[in-house]
C-alpha atoms as a PDB file:
ATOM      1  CA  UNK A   1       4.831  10.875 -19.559  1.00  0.00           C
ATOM      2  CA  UNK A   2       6.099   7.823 -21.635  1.00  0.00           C
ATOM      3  CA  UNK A   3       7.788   6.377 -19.075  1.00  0.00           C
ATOM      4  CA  UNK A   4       4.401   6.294 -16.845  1.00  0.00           C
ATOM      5  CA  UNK A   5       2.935   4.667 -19.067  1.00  0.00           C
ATOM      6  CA  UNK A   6       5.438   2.356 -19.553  1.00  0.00           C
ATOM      7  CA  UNK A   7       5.654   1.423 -15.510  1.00  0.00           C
ATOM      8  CA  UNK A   8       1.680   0.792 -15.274  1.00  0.00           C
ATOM      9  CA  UNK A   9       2.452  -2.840 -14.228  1.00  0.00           C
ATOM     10  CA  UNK A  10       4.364  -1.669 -12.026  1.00  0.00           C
ATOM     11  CA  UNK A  11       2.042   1.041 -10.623  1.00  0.00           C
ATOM     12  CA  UNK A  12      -0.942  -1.384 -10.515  1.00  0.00           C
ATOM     13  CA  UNK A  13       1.037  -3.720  -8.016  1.00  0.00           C
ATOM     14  CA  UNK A  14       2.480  -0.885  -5.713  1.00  0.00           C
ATOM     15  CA  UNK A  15      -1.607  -0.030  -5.865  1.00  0.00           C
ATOM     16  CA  UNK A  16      -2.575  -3.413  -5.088  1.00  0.00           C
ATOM     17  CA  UNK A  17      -0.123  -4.881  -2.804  1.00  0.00           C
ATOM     18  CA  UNK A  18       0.117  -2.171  -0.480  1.00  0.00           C
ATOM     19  CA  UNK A  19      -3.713  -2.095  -0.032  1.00  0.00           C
ATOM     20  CA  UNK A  20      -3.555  -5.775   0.698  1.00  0.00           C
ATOM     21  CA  UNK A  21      -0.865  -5.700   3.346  1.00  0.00           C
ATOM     22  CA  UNK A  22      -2.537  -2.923   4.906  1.00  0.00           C
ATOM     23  CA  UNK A  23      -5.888  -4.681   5.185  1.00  0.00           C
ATOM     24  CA  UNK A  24      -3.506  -7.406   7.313  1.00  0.00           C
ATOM     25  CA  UNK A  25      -2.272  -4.140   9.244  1.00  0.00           C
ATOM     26  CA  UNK A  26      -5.960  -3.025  10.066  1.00  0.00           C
ATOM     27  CA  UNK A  27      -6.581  -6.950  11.684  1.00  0.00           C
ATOM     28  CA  UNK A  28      -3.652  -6.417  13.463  1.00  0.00           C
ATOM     29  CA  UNK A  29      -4.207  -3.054  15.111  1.00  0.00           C
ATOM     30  CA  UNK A  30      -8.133  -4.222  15.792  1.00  0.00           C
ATOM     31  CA  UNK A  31      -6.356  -6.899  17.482  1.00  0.00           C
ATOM     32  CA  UNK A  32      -3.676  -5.210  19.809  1.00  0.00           C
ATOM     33  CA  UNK A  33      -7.054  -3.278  20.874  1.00  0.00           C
ATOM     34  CA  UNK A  34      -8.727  -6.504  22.092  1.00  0.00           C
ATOM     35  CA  UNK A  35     -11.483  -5.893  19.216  1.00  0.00           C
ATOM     36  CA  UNK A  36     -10.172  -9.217  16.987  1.00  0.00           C
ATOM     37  CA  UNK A  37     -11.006 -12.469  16.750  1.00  0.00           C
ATOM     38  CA  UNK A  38     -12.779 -12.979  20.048  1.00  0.00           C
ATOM     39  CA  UNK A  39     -15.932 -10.544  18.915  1.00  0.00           C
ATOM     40  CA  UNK A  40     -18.650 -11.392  16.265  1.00  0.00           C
ATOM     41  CA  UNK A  41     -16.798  -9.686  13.532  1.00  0.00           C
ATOM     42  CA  UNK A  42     -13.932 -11.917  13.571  1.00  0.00           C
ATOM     43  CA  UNK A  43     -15.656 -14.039  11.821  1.00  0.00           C
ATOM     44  CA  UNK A  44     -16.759 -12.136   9.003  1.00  0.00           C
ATOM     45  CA  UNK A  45     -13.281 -11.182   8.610  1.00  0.00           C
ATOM     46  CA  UNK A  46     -11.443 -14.696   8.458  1.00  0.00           C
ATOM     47  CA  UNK A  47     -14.047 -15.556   5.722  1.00  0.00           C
ATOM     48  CA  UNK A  48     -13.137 -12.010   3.295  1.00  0.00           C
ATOM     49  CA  UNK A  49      -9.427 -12.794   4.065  1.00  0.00           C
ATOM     50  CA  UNK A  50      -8.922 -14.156   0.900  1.00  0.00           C
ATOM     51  CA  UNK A  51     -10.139 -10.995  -0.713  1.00  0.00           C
ATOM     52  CA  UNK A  52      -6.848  -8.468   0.540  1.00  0.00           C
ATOM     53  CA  UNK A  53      -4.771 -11.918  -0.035  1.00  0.00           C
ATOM     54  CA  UNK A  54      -5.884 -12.126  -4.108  1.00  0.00           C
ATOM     55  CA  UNK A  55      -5.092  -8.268  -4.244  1.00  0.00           C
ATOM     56  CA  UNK A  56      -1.416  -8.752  -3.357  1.00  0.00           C
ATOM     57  CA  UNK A  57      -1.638 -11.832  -5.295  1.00  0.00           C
ATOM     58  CA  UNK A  58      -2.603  -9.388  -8.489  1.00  0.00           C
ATOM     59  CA  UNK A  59      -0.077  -7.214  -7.669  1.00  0.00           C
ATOM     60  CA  UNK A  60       2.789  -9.134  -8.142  1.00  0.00           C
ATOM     61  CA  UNK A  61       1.132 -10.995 -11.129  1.00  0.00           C
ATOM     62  CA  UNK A  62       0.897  -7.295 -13.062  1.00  0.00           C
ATOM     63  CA  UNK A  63       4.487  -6.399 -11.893  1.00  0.00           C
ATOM     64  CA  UNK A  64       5.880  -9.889 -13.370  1.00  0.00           C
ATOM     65  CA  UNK A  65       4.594  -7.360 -16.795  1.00  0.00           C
ATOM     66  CA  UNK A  66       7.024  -5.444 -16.402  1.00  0.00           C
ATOM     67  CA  UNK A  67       9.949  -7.820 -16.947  1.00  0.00           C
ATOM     68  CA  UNK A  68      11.053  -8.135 -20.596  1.00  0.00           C
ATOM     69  CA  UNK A  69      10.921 -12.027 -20.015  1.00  0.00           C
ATOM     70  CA  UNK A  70       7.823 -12.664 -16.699  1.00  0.00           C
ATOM     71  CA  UNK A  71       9.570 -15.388 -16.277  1.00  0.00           C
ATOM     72  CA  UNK A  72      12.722 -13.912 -14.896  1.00  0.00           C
ATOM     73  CA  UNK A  73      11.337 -12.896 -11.808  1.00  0.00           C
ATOM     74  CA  UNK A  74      12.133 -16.484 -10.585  1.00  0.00           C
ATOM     75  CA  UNK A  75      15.805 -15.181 -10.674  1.00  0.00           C
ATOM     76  CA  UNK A  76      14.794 -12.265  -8.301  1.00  0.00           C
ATOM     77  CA  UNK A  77      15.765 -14.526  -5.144  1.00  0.00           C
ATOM     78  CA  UNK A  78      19.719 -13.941  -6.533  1.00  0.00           C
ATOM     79  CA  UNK A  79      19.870 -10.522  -5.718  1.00  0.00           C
ATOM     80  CA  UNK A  80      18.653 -10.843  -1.984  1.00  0.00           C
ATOM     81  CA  UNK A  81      21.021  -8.770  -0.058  1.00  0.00           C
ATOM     82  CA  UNK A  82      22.097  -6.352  -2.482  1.00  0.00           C
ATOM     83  CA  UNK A  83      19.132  -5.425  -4.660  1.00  0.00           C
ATOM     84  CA  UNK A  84      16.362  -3.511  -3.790  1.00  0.00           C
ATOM     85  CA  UNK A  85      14.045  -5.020  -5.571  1.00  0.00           C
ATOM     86  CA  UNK A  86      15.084  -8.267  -4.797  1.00  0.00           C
ATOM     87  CA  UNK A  87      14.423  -7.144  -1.082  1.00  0.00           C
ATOM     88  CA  UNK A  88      11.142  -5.898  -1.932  1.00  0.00           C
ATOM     89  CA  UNK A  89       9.838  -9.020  -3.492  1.00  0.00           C
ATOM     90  CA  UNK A  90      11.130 -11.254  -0.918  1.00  0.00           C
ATOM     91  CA  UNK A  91       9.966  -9.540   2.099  1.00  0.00           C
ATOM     92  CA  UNK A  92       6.350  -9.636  -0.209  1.00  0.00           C
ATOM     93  CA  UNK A  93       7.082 -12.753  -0.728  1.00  0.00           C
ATOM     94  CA  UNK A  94       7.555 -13.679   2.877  1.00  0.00           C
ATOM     95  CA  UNK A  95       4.726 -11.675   3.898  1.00  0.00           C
ATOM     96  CA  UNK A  96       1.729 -13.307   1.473  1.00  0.00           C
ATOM     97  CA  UNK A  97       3.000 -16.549   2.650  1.00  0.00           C
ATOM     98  CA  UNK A  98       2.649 -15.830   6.672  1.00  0.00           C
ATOM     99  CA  UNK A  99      -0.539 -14.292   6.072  1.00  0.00           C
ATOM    100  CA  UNK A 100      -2.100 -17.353   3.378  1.00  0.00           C
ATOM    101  CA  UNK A 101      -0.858 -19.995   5.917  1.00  0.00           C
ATOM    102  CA  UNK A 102      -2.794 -17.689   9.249  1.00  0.00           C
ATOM    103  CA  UNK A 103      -5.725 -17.394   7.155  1.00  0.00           C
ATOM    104  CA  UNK A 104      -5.992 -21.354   6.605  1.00  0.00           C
ATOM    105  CA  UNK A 105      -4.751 -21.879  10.370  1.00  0.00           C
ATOM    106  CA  UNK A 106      -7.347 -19.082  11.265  1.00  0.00           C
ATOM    107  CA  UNK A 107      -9.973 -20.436   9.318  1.00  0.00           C
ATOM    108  CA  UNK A 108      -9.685 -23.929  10.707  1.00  0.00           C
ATOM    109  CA  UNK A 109     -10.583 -23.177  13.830  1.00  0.00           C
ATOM    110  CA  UNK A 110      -7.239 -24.897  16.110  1.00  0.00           C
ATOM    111  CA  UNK A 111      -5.767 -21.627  17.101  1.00  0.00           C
ATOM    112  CA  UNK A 112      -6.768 -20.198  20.507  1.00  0.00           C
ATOM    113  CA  UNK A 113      -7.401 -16.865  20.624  1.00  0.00           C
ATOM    114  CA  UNK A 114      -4.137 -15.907  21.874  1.00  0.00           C
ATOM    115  CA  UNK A 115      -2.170 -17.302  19.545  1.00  0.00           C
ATOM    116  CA  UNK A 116      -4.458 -16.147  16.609  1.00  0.00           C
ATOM    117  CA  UNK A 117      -4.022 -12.524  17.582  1.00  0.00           C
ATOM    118  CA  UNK A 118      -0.027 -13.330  18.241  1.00  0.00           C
ATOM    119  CA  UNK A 119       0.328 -14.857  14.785  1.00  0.00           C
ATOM    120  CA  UNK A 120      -2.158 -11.936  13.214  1.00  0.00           C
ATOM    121  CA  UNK A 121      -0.105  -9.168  14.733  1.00  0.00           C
ATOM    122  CA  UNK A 122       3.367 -10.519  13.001  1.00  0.00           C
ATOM    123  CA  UNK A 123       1.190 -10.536   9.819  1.00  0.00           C
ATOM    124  CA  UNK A 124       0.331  -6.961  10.285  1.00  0.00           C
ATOM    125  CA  UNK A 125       3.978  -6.161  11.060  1.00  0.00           C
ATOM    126  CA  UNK A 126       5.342  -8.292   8.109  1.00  0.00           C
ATOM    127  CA  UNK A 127       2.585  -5.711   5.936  1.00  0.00           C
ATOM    128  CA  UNK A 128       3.894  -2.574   7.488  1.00  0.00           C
ATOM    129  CA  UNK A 129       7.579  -3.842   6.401  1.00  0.00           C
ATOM    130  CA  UNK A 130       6.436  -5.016   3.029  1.00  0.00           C
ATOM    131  CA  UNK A 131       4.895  -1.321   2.353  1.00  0.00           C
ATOM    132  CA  UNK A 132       8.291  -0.291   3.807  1.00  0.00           C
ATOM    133  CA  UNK A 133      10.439  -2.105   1.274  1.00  0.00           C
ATOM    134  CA  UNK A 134       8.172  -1.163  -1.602  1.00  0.00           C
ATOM    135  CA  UNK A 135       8.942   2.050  -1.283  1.00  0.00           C
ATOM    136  CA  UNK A 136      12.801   1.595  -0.171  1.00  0.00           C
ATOM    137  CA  UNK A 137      12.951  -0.276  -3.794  1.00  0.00           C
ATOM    138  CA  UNK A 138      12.915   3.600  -5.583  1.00  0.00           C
ATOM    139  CA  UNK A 139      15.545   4.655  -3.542  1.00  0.00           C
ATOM    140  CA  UNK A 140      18.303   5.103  -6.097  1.00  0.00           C
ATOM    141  CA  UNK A 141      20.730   7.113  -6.776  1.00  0.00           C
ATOM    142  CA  UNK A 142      20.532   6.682 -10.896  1.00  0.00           C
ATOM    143  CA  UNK A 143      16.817   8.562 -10.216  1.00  0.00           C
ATOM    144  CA  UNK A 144      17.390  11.900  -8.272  1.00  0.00           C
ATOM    145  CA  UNK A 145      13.922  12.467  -8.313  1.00  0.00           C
ATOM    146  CA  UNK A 146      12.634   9.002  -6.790  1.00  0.00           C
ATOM    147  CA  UNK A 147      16.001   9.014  -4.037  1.00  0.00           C
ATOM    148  CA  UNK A 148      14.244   9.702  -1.180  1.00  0.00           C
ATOM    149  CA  UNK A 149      12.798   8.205   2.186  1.00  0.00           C
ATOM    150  CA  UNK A 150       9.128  10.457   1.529  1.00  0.00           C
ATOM    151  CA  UNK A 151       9.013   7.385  -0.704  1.00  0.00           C
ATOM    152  CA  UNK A 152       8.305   4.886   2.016  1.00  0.00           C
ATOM    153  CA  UNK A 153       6.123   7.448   3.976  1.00  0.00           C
ATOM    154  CA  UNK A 154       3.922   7.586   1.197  1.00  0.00           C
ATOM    155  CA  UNK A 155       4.012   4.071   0.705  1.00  0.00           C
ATOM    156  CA  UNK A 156       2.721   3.487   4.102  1.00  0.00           C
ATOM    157  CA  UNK A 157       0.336   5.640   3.855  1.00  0.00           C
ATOM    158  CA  UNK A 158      -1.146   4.115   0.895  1.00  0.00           C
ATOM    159  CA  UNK A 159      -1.251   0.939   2.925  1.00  0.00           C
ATOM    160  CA  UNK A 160      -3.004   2.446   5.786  1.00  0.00           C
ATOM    161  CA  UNK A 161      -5.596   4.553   4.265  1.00  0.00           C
ATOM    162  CA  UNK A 162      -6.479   1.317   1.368  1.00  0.00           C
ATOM    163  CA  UNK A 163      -6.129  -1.211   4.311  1.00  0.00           C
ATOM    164  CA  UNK A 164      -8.290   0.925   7.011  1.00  0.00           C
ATOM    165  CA  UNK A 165     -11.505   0.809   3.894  1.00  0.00           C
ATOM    166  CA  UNK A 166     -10.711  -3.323   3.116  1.00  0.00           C
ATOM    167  CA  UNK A 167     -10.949  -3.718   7.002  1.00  0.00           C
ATOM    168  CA  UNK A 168     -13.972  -1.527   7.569  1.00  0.00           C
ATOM    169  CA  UNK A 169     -15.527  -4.028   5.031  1.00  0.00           C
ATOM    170  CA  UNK A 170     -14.169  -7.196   6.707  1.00  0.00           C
ATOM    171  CA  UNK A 171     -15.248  -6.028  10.373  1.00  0.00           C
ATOM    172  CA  UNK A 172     -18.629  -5.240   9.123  1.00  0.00           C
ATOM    173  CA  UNK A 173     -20.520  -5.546  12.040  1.00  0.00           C
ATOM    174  CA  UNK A 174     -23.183  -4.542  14.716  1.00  0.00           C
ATOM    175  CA  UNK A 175     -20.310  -3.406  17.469  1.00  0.00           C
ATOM    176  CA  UNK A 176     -17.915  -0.266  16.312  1.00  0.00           C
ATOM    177  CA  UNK A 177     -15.831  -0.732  18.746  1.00  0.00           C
ATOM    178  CA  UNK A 178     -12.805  -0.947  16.307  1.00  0.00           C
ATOM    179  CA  UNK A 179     -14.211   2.580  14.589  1.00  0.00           C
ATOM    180  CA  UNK A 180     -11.771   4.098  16.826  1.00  0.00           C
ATOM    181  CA  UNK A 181      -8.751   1.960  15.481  1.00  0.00           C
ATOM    182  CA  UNK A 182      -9.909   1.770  12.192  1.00  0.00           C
ATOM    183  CA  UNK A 183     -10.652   5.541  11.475  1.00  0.00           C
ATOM    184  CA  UNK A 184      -7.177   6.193  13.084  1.00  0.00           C
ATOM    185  CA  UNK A 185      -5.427   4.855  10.825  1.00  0.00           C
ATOM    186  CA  UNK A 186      -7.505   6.257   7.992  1.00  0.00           C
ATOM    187  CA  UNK A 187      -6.400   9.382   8.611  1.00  0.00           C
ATOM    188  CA  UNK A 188      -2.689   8.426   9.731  1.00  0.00           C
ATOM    189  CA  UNK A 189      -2.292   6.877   6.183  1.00  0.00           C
ATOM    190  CA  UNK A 190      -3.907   9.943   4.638  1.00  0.00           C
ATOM    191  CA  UNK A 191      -1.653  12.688   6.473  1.00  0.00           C
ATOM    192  CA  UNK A 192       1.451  10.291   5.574  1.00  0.00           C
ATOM    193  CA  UNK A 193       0.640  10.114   1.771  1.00  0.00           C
ATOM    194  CA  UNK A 194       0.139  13.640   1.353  1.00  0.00           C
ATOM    195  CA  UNK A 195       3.780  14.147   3.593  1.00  0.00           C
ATOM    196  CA  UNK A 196       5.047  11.748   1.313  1.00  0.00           C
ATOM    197  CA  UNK A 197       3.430  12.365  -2.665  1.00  0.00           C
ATOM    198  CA  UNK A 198       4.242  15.951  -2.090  1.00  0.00           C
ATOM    199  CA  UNK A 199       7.545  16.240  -0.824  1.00  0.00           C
ATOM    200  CA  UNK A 200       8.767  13.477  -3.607  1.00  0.00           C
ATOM    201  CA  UNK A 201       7.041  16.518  -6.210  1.00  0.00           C
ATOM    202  CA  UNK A 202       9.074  19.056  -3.821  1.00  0.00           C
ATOM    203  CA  UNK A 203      11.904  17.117  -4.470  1.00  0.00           C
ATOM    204  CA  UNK A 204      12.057  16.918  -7.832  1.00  0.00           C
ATOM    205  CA  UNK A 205      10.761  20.369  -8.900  1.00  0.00           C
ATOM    206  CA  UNK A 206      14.396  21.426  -7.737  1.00  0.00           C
ATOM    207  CA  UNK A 207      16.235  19.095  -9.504  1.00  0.00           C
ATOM    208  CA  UNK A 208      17.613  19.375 -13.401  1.00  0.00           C
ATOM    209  CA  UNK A 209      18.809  17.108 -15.761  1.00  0.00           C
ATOM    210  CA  UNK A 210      20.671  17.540 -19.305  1.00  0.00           C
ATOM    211  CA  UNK A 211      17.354  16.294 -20.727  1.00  0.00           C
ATOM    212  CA  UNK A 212      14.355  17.463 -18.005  1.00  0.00           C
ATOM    213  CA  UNK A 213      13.300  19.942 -16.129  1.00  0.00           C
ATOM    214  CA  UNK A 214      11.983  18.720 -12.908  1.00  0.00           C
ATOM    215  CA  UNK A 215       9.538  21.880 -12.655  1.00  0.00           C
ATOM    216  CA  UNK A 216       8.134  20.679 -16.144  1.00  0.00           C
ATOM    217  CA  UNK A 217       7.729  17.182 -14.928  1.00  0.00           C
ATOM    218  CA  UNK A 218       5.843  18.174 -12.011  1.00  0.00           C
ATOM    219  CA  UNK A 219       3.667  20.506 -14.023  1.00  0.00           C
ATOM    220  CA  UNK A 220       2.992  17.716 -16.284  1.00  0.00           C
ATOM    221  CA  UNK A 221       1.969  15.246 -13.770  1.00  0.00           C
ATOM    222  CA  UNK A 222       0.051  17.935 -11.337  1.00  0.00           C
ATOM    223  CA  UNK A 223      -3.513  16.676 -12.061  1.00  0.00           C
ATOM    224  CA  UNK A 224      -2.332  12.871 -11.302  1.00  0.00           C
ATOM    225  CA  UNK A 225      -1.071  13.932  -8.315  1.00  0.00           C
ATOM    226  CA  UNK A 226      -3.983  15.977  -7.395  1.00  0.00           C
ATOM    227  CA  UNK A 227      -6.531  13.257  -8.402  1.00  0.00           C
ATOM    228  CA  UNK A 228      -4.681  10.678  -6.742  1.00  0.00           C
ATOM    229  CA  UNK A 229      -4.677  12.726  -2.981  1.00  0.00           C
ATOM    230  CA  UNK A 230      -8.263  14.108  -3.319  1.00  0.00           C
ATOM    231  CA  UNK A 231      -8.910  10.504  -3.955  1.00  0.00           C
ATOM    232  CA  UNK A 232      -6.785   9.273  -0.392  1.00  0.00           C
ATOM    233  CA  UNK A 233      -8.945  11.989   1.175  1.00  0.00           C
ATOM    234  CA  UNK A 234     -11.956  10.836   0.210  1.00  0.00           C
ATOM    235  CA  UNK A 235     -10.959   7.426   1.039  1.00  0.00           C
ATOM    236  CA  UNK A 236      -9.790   8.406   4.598  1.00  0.00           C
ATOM    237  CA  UNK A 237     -13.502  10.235   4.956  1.00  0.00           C
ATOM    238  CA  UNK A 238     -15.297   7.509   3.985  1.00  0.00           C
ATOM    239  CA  UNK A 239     -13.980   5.238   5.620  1.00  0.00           C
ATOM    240  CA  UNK A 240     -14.379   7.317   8.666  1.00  0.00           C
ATOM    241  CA  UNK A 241     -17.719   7.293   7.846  1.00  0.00           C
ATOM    242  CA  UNK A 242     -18.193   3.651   7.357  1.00  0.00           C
ATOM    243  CA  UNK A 243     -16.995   2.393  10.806  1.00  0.00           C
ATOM    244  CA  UNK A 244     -18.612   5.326  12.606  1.00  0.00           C
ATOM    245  CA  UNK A 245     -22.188   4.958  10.893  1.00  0.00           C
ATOM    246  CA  UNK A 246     -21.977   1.226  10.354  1.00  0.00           C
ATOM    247  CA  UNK A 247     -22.378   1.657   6.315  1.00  0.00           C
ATOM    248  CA  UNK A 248     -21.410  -0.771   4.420  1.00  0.00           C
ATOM    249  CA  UNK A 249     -22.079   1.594   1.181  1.00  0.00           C
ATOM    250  CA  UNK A 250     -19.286   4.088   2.672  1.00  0.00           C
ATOM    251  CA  UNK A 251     -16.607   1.293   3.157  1.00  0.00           C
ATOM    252  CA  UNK A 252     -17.206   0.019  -0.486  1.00  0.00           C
ATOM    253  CA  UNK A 253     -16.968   3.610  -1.659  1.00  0.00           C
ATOM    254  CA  UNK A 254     -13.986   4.351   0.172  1.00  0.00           C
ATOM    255  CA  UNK A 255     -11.503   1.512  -1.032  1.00  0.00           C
ATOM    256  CA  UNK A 256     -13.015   2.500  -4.923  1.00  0.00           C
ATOM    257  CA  UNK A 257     -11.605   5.567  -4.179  1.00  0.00           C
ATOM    258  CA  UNK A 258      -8.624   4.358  -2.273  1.00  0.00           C
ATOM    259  CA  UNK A 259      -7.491   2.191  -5.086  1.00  0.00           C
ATOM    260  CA  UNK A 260      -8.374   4.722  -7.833  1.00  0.00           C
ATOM    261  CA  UNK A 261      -6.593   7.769  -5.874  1.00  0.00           C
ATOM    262  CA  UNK A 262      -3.151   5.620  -5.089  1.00  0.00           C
ATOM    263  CA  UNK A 263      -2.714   4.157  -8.726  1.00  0.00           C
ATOM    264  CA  UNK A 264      -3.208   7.696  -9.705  1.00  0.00           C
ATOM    265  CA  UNK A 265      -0.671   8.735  -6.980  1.00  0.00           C
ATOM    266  CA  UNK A 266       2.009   6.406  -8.076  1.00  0.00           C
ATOM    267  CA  UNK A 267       1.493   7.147 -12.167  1.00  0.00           C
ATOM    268  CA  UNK A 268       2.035  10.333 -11.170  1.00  0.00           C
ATOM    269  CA  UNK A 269       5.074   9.518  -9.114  1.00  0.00           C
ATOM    270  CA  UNK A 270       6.388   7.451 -12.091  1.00  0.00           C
ATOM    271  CA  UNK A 271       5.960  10.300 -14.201  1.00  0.00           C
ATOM    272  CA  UNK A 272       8.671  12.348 -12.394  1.00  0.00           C
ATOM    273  CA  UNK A 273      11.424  10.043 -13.585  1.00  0.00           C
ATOM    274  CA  UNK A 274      14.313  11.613 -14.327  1.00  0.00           C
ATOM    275  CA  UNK A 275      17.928   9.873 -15.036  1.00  0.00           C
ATOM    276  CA  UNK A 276      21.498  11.167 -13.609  1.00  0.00           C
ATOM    277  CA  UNK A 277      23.311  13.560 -14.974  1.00  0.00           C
ATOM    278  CA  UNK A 278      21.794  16.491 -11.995  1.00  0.00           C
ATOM    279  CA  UNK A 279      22.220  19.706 -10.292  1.00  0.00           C
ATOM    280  CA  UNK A 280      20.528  22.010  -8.076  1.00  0.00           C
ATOM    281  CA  UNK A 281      18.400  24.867  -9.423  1.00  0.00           C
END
């Protein structure tokens, strides 16, 4: 359990960040649906779109926490190519600076709507391959336990079910007619988060170590993990709720508990760290 602790900058940004992107992700799908910018609500949302942009903007600040020195994370763009976390924070990187510059082009009004949803839908996609590379950053082999792709499933998911409660708040509104979109990929994220928390806990209850027991590490961190998805499933409810009843209450509720039940999520996931040196049970 030391080494959770010991990674909470790290699991308050792969809380944070994920939830942003997938508030960018929510826009977009509203927007493939015809829903977004051209109705009322569009304009509620360009003025909150600062609000999932300071989340990411969090994110990487905590992370930076991590390093021994913060200030080597300017040498992060050397590893492009080859290091996973190098990939991670670029394609973040790339991804907070698409969607600051379409919130300031949004916001000034010179964009059609055509090219507002075009450039809003890249956003979206640039979120869904940021959540992507956040989880393809624990994919190592020196951490049998992390080495998997349920990593990026669950990362996703995160981003869906956090982003679907931020964009039931920013498309607060009179007209559901993005309830549909919006409580879709409430439960999408939820289904994919549970596919993905559990089988990493799956995964590592069958592993060894010459100094852990996977089965003890997943006892250990069993009420994180079952915090953090009865927390996702409340999230995905309520934010069900929230576009489908128009309550504002419900969306606030459900990205509290979005945010709460994914940190706890990914302490428990960091709490299943185990070092080489494996074999099958």
């Amino acid at each position: 359990m030391t080494a959770m602790l010991s990674e909470l900058p790290l699991a308050i940004f792969t809380t944070l960040a994920p939830i942003g992107a997938g508030a960018f992700i929510s826009l977009a799908a509203t927007q493939c649906a015809g829903s977004f910018p051209t109705q009322d609500q569009g304009k509620r949302a360009l003025k909150l779109m600062w609000l999932p942009l300071a989340l990411v903007l969090v994110g990487f600040v905590a992370s930076a926490f991590h390093l021994a020195a913060p200030g080597n994370m300017l040498h992060v763009a050397q590893g492009i190519g080859r290091s996973p976390l190098s990939n991670e924070v670029a394609v973040g990187g790339l991804f907070f600076v698409a969607a600051a510059v379409y919130w300031i082009v949004a916001a000034s009004g010179k964009l059609g709507d055509a090219a507002l949803k075009a450039f809003g839908i890249l956003v979206g996609a640039l979120g869904v391959l940021f959540a992507a590379f956040t989880g393809l950053a624990y994919m190592m082999e020196t951490i049998p336990t992390w080495n998997s792709p349920l990593n990026i499933v669950a990362m996703i998911g995160y981003a869906l079910v956090g982003g679907a409660a931020l964009g039931a708040i920013m498309l607060d509104g009179e007209d559901r007619s993005f309830s549909g979109i919006l409580s879709a990929l409430a439960l999408i994220g939820c289904a994919l988060a549970f596919i993905g928390m559990i089988g990493v806990a799956v995964l590592a209850s069958g592993l060894v170590s010459p100094t852990a027991v996977g089965a003890d590490l997943v006892s250990q961190a069993l009420p994180l993990i079952v915090i953090g998805l009865a927390g996702v499933a409340a999230a995905s409810a309520l934010s069900v709720l929230a576009v489908r009843s128009g309550k504002p209450s419900a969306a606030y509720a459900a990205l509290l508990c979005a945010a709460g039940g994914v940190l706890a999520a990914r302490l428990a996931f960091y709490a299943l760290q185990m070092s080489v040196g494996i074999s099958l049970m």
